[in-house]
Protein backbone atom coordinates (compact mmCIF):
# COMPACT_ATOMS: atom_id res chain seq x y z
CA UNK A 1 82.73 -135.45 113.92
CA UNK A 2 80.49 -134.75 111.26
CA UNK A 3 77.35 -132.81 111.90
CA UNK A 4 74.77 -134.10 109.95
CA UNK A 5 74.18 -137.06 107.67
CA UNK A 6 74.78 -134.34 104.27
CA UNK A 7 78.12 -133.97 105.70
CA UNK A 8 79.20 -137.31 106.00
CA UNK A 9 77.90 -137.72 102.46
CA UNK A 10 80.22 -135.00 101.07
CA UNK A 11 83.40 -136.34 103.19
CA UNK A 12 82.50 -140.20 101.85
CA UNK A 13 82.51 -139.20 98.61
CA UNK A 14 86.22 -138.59 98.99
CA UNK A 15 86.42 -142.34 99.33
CA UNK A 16 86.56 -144.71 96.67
CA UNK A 17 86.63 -148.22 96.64
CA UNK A 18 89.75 -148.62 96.03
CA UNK A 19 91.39 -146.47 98.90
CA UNK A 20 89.25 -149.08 101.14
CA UNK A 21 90.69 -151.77 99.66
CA UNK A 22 94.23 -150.57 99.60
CA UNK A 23 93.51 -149.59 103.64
CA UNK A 24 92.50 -152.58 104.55
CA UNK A 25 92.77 -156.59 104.11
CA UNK A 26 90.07 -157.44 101.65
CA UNK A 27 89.63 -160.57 99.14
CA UNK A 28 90.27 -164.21 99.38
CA UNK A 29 94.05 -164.10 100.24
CA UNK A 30 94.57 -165.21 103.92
CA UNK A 31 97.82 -163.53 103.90
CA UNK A 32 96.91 -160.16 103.90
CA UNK A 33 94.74 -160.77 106.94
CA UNK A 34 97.39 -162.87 108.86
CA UNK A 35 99.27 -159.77 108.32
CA UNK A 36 96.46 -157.22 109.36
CA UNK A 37 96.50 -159.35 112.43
CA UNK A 38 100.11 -159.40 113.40
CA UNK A 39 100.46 -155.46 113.47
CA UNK A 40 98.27 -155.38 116.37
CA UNK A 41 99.58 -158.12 118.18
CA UNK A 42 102.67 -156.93 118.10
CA UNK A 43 101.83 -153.49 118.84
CA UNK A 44 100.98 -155.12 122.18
CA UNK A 45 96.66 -155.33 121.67
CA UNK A 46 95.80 -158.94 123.58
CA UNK A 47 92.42 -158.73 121.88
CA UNK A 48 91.44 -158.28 117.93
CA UNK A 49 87.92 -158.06 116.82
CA UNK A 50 87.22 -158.84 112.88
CA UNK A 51 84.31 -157.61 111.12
CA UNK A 52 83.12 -158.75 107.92
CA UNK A 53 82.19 -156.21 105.67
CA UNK A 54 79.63 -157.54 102.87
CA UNK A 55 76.40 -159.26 102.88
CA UNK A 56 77.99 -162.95 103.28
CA UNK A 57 78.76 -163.20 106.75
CA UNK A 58 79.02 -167.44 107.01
CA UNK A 59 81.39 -167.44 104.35
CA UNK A 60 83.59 -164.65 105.66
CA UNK A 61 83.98 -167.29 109.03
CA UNK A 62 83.84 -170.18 107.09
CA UNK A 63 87.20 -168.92 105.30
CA UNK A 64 88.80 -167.78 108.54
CA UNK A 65 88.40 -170.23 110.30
CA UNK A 66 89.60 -172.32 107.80
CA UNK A 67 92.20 -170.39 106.40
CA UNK A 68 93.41 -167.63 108.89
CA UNK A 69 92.80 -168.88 112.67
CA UNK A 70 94.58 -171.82 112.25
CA UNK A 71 97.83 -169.58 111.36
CA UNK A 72 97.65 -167.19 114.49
CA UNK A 73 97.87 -170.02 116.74
């Protein structure tokens, strides 16, 4: 836990985009999602929640419900 807000700006500017990106599924390729997915489902987890991370939120459901939900059926 960080104690104040300064500190959380010091340890985020460890961070750069690109270590997000490489951590977790991002872009238009339904793949790396379907993948994201399957690691926790077979880990066991009955339940995954998926956040969308950007100022387009209909899009980000539009696309996986188009693209990715029908594949984890």
């Amino acid at each position: 836990m960080l104690p104040t807000p300064r500190h959380f700006e010091q340890a985020s500017s460890l961070v750069t985009e690109q270590m997000v990106a490489d951590a977790l599924p991002t872009g238009p390729d339904p793949k790396r999602y379907l993948e994201s997915v399957r690691e926790y489902v077979d880990a066991g987890y009955d339940e995954v929640y998926v956040q969308q991370i950007g100022p387009d939120q209909e899009a980000f459901f539009e696309f996986w419900q188009r693209d990715v939900a029908p594949h984890l059926r």
